[in-house]
C-alpha atoms as a PDB file:
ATOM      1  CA  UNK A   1       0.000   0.000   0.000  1.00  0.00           C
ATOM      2  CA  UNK A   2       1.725   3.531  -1.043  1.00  0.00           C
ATOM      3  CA  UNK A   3       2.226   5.380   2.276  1.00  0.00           C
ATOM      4  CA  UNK A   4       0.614   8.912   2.431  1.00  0.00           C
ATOM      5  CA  UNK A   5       4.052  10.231   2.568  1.00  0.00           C
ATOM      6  CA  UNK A   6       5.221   8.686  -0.685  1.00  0.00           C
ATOM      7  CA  UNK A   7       2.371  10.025  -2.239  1.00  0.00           C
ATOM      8  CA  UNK A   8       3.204  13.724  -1.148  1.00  0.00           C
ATOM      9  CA  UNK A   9       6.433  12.929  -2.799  1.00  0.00           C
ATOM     10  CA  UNK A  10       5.365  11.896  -6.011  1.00  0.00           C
ATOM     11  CA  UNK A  11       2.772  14.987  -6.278  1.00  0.00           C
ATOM     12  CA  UNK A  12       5.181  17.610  -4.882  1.00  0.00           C
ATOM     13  CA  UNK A  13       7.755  16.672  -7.842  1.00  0.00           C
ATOM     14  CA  UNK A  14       4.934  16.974 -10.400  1.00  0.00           C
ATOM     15  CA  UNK A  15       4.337  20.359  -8.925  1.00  0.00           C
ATOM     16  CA  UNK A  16       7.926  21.631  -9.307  1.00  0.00           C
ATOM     17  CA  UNK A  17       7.938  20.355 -12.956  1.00  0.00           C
ATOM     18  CA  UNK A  18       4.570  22.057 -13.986  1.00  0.00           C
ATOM     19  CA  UNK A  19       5.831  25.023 -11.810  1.00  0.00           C
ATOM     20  CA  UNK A  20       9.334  24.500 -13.491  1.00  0.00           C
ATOM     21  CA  UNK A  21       7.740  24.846 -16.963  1.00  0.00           C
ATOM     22  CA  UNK A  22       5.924  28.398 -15.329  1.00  0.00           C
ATOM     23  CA  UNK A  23       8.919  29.453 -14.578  1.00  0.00           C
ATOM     24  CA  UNK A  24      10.368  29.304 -17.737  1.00  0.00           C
ATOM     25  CA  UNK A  25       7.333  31.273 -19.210  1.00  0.00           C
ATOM     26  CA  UNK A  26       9.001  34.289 -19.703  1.00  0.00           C
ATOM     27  CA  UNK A  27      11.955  33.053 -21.832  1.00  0.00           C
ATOM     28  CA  UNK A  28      10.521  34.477 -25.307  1.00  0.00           C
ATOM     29  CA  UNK A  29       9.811  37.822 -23.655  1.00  0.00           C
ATOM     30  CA  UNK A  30      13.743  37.705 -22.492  1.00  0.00           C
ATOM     31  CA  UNK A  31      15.029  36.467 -26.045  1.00  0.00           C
ATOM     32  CA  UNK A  32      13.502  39.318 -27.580  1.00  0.00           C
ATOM     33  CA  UNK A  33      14.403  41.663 -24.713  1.00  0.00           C
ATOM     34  CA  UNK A  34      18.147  40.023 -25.557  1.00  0.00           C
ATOM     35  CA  UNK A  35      17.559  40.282 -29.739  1.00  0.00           C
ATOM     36  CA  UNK A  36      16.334  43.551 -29.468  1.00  0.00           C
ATOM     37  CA  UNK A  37      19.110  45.136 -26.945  1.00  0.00           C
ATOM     38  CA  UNK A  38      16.336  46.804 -25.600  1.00  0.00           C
ATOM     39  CA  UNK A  39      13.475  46.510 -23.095  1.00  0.00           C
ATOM     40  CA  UNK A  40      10.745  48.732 -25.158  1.00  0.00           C
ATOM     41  CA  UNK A  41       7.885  48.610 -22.845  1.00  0.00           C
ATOM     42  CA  UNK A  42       8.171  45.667 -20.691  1.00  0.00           C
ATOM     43  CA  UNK A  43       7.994  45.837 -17.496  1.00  0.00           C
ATOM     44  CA  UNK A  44       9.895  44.816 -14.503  1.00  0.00           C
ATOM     45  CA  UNK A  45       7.268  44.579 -11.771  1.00  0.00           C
ATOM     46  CA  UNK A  46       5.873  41.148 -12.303  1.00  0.00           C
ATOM     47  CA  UNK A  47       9.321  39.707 -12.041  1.00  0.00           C
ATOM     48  CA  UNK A  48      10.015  41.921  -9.068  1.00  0.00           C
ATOM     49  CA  UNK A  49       6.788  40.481  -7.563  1.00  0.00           C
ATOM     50  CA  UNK A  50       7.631  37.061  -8.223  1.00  0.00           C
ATOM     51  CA  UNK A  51      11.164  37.414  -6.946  1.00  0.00           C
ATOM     52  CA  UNK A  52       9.485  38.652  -3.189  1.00  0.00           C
ATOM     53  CA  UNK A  53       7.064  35.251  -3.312  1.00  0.00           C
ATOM     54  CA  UNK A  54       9.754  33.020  -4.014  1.00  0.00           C
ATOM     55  CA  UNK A  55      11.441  34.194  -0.974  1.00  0.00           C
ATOM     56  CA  UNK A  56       8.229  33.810   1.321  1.00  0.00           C
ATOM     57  CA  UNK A  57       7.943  30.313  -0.288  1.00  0.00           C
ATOM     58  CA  UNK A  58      11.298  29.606   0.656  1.00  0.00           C
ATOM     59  CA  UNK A  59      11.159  30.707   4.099  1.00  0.00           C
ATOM     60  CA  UNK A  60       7.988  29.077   4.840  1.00  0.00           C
ATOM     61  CA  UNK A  61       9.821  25.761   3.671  1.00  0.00           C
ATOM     62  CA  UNK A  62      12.085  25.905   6.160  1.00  0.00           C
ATOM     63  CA  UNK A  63      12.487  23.051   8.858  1.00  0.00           C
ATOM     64  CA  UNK A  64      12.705  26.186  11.544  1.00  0.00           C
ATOM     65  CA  UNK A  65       9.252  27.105  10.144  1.00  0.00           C
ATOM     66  CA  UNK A  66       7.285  24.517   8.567  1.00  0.00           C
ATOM     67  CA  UNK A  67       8.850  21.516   8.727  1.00  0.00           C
ATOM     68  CA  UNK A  68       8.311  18.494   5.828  1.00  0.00           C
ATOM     69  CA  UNK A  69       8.521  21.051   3.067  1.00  0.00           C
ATOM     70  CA  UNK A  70      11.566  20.130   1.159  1.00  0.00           C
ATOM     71  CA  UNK A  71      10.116  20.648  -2.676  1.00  0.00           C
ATOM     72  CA  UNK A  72       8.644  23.886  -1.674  1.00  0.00           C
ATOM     73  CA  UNK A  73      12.122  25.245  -0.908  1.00  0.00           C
ATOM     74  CA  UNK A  74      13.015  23.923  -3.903  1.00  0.00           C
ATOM     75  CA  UNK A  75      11.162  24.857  -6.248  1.00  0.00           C
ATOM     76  CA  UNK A  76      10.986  28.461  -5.107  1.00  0.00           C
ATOM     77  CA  UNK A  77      14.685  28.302  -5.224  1.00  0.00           C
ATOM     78  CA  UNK A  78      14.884  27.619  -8.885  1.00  0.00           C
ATOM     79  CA  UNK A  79      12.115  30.284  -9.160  1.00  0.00           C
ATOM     80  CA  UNK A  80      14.018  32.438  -7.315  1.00  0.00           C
ATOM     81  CA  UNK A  81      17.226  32.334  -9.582  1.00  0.00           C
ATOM     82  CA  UNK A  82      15.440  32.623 -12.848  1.00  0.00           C
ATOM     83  CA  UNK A  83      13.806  35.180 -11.892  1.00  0.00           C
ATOM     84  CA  UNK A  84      16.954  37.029 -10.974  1.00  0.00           C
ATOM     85  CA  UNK A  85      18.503  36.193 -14.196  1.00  0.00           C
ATOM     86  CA  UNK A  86      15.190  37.942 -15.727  1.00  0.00           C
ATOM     87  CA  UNK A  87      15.715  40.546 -14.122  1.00  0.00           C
ATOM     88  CA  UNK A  88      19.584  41.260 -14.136  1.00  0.00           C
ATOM     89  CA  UNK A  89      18.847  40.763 -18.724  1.00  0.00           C
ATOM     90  CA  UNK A  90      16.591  43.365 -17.751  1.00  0.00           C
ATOM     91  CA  UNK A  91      18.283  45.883 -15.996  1.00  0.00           C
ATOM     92  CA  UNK A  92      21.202  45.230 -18.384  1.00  0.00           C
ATOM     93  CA  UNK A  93      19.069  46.454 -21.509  1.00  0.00           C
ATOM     94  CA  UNK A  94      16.716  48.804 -19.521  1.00  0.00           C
ATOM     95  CA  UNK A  95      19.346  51.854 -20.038  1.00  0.00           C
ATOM     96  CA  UNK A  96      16.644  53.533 -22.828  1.00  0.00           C
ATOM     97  CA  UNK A  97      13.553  52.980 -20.367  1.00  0.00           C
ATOM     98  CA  UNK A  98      12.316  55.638 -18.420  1.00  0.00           C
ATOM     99  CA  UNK A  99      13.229  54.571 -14.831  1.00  0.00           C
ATOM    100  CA  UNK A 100      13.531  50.721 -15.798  1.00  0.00           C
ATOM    101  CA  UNK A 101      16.671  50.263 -13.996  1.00  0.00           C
ATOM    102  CA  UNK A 102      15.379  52.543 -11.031  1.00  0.00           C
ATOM    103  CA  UNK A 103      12.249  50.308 -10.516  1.00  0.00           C
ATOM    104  CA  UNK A 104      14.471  46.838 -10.812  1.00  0.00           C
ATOM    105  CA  UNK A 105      16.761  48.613  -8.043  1.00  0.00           C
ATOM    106  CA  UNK A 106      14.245  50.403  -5.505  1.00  0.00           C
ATOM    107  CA  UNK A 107      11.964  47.292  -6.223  1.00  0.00           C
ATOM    108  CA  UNK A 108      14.591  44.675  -5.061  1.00  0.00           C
ATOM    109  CA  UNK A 109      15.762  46.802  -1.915  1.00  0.00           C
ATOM    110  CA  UNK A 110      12.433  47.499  -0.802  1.00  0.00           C
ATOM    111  CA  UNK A 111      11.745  43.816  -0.892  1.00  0.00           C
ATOM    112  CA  UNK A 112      15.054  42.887   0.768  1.00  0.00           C
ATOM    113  CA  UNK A 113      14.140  45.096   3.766  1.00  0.00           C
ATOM    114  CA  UNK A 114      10.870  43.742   3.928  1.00  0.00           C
ATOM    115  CA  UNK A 115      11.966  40.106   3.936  1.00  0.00           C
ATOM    116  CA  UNK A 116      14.899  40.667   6.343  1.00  0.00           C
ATOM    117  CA  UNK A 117      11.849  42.513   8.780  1.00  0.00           C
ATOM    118  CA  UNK A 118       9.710  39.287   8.390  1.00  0.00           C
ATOM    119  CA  UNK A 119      12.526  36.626   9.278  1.00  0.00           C
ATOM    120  CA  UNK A 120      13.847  39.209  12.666  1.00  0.00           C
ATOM    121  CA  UNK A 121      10.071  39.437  13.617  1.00  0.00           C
ATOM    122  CA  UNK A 122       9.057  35.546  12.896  1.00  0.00           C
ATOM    123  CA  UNK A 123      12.444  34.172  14.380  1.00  0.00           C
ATOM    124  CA  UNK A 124      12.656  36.782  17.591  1.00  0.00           C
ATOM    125  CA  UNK A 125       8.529  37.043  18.654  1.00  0.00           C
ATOM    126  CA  UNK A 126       7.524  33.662  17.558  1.00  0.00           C
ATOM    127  CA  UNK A 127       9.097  30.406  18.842  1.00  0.00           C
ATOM    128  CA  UNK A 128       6.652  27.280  17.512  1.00  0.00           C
ATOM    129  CA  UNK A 129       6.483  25.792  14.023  1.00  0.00           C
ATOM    130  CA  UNK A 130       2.426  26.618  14.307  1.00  0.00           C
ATOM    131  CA  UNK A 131       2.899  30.482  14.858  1.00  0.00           C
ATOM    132  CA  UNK A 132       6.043  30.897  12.711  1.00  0.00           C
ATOM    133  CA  UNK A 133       4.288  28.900   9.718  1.00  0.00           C
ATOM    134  CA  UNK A 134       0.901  31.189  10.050  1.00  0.00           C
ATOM    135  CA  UNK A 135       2.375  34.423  10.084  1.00  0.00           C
ATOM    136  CA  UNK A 136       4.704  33.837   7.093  1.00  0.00           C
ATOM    137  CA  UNK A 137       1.837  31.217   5.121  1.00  0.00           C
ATOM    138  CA  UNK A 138      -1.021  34.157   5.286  1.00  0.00           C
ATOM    139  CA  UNK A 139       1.390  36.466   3.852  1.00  0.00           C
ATOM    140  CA  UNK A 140       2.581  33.770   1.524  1.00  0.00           C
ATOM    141  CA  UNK A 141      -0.767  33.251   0.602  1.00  0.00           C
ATOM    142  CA  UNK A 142      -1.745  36.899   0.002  1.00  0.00           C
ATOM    143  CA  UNK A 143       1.214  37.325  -2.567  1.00  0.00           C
ATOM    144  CA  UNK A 144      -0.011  33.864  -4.454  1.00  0.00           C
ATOM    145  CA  UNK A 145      -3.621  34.920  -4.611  1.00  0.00           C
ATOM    146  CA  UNK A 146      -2.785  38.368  -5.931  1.00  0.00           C
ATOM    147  CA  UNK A 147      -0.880  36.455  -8.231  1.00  0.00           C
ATOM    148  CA  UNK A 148      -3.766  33.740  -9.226  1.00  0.00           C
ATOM    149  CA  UNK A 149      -6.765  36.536  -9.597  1.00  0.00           C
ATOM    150  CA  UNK A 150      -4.313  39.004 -11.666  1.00  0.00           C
ATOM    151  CA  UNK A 151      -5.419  37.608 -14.550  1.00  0.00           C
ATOM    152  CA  UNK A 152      -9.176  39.060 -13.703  1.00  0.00           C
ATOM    153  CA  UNK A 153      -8.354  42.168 -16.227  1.00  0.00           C
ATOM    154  CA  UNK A 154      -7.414  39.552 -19.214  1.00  0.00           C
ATOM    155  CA  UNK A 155     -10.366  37.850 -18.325  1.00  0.00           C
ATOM    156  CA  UNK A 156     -12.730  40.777 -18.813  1.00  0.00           C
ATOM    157  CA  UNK A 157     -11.385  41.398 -21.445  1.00  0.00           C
ATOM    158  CA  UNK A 158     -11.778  38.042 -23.404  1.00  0.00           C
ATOM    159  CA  UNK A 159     -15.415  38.504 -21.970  1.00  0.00           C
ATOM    160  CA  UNK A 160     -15.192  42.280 -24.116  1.00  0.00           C
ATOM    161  CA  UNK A 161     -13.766  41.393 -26.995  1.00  0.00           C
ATOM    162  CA  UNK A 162     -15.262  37.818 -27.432  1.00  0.00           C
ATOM    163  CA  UNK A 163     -11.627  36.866 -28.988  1.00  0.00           C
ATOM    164  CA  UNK A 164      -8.866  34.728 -26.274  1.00  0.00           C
ATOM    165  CA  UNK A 165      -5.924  36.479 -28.448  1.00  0.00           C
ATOM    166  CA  UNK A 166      -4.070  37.990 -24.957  1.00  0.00           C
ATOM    167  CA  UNK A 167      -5.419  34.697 -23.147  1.00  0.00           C
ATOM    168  CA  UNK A 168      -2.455  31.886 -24.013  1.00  0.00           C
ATOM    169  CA  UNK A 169      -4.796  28.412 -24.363  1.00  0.00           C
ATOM    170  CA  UNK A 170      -1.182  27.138 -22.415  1.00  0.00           C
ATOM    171  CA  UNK A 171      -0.127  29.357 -19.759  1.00  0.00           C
ATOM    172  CA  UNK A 172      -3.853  28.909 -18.834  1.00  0.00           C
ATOM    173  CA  UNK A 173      -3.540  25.088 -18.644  1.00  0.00           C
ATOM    174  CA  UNK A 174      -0.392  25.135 -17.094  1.00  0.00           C
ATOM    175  CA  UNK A 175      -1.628  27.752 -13.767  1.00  0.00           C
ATOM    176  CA  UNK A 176      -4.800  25.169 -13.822  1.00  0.00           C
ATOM    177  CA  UNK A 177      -3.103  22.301 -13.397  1.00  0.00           C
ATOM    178  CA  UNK A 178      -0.314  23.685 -10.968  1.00  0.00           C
ATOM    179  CA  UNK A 179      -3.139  25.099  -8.778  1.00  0.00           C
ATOM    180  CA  UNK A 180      -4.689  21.446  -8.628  1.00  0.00           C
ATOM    181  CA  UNK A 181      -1.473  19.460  -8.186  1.00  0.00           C
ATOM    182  CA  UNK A 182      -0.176  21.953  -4.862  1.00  0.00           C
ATOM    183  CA  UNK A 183      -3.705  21.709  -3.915  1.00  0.00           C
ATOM    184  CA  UNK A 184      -3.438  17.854  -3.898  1.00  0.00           C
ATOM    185  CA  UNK A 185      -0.384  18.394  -1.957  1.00  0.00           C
ATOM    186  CA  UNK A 186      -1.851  20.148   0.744  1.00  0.00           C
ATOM    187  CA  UNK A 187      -4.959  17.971   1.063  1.00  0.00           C
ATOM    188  CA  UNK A 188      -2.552  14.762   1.564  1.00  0.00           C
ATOM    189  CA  UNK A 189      -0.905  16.338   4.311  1.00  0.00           C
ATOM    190  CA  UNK A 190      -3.072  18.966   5.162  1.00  0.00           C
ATOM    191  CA  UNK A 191      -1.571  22.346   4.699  1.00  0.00           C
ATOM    192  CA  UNK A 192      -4.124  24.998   4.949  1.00  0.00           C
ATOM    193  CA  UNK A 193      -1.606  27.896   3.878  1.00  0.00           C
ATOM    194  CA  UNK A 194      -0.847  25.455   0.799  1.00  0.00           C
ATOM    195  CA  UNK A 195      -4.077  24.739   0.303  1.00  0.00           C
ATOM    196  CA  UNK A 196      -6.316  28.025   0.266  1.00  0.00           C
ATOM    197  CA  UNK A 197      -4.164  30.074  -2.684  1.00  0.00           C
ATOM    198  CA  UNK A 198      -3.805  26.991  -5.094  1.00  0.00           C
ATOM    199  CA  UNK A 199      -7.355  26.291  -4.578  1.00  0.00           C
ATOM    200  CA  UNK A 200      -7.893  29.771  -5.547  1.00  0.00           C
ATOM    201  CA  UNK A 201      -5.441  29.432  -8.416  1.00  0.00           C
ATOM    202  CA  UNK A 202      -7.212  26.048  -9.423  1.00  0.00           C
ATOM    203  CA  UNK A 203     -10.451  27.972  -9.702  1.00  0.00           C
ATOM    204  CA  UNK A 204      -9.135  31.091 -11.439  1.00  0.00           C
ATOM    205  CA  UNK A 205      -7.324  28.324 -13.708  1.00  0.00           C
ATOM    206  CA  UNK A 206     -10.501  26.228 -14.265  1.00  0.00           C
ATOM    207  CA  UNK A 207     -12.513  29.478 -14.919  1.00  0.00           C
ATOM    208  CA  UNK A 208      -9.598  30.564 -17.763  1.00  0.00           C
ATOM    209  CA  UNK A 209     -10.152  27.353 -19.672  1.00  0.00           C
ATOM    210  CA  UNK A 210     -14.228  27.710 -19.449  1.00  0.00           C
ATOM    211  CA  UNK A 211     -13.640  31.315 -21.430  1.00  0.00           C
ATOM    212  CA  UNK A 212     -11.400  29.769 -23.911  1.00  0.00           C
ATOM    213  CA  UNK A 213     -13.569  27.105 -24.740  1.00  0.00           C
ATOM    214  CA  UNK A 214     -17.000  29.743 -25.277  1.00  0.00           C
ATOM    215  CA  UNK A 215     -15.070  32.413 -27.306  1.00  0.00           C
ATOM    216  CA  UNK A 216     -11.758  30.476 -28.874  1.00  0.00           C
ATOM    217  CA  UNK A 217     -14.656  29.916 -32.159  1.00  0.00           C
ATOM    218  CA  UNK A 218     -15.605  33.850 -31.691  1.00  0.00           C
ATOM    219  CA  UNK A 219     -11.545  34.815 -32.146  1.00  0.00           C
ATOM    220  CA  UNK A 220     -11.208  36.669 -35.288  1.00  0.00           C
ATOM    221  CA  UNK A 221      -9.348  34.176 -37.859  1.00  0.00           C
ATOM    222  CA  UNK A 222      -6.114  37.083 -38.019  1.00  0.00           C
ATOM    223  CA  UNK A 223      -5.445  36.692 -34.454  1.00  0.00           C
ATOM    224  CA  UNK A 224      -4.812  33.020 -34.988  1.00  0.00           C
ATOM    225  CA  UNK A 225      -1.695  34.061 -37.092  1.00  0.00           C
ATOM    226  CA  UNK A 226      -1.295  36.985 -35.056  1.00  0.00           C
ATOM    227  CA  UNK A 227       3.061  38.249 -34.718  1.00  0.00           C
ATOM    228  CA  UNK A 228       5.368  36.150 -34.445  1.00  0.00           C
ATOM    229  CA  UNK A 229       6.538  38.338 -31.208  1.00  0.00           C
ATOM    230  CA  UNK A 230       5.757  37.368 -27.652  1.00  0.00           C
ATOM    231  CA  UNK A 231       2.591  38.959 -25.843  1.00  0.00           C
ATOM    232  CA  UNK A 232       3.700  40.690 -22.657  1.00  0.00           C
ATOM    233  CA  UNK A 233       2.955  38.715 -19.865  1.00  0.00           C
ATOM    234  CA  UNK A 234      -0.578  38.917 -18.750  1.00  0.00           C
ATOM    235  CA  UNK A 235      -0.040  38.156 -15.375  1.00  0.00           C
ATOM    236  CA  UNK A 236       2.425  37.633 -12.694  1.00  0.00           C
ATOM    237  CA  UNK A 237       4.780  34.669 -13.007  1.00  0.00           C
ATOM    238  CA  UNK A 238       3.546  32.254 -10.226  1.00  0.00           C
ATOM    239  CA  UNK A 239       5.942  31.119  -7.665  1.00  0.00           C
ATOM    240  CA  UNK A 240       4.651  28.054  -6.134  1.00  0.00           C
ATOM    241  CA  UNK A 241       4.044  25.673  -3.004  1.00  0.00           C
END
């Protein structure tokens, strides 16, 4: 009989592949960023966002905070360091935008401060695994569920235009089936920080696919060849957990 343990295992490591694959989302936007030698008018923030969640992830994995959370902390990690390269192409090319390298900087330092003021506070006021893993998993879970509803505004906008042109069929799939996956990692071992964003994101996911399927036959026929260049990102790179 497959222990409940093994079982967490084997679903965690599906999540950090499908959360893996998220994380590589952005590469296209990057190439061009990298073809181009120039940033036009991308911007940083999502990245920046993303880079602040991964770290919440990761400190919520720890054994000092919530212990049995190995492929959270890992996964995060390798979100964590793309997401730095991201942004480091970024800053490197961001010389013609308006304040681009400003926002990478103040954006990064602000978080910094703000992370460092959550580990003193969590380590130094709170000394049990239950108190240090709700105070960091609601703010982890506020970050992931901005993250999981930002796509609202796309979504309205499919709803608009009756045409899924800025709504990638994909990316869509992909933040589905990572919501469901985490979810069914928290439910085996029940993890309620885990478990309330991804269910979110599962819904928001689930709710993505429902609008493709009503207006992908109401898309005008030229979007389907639409540019060969990437779409800006319509919502915030998901870290994951």
């Amino acid at each position: 009989m497959v222990s409940a343990k093994f079982a967490r295992n084997v679903v965690g490591i599906v999540g950090n592949v499908i959360s893996f694959g998220l994380f590589l989302s952005p590469v296209p936007t990057f190439y061009r960023i990298i073809t181009k030698k120039a940033v036009e008018d991308f911007s940083p923030v999502p990245y920046i966002a993303t880079v602040l969640n991964c770290l919440f992830w990761i400190f919520y994995g720890m054994p000092f905070v919530h212990p049995d959370s190995l492929l959270v902390v890992t996964i995060n990690s390798v979100g964590l360091a793309l997401e730095l390269i991201y942004l480091a192409i970024f800053y490197a090319y961001a010389a013609e935008q308006k304040n681009g390298r400003k926002k990478v900087l103040i954006g990064l330092a602000g978080e910094v401060v703000f992370t460092v003021l959550i580990v003193v506070i969590t380590m130094l006021a709170l000394h049990t695994h239950k108190n240090r893993s709700m105070m960091v998993g609601i703010i982890c879970d506020i970050f992931n569920i901005m993250m999981y509803v930002s796509p609202l505004t796309v979504m309205k906008q499919v709803i608009t235009t009756k045409s899924v042109k800025y709504m990638p069929f994909y990316l869509s799939l992909a933040n589905f089936l990572n919501g469901c996956v985490w979810t069914a990692y928290a439910l085996i071992k029940f993890d309620i920080y885990i478990l309330v964003s991804n269910g979110i994101g599962a819904v928001s996911g689930a709710a993505q696919l429902i609008l493709y399927a009503v207006y992908y036959r109401t898309t005008p026929k030229d979007d389907d060849n639409d540019n060969d260049v990437p779409q800006k990102p319509s919502n915030v790179q998901l870290s994951n957990a």
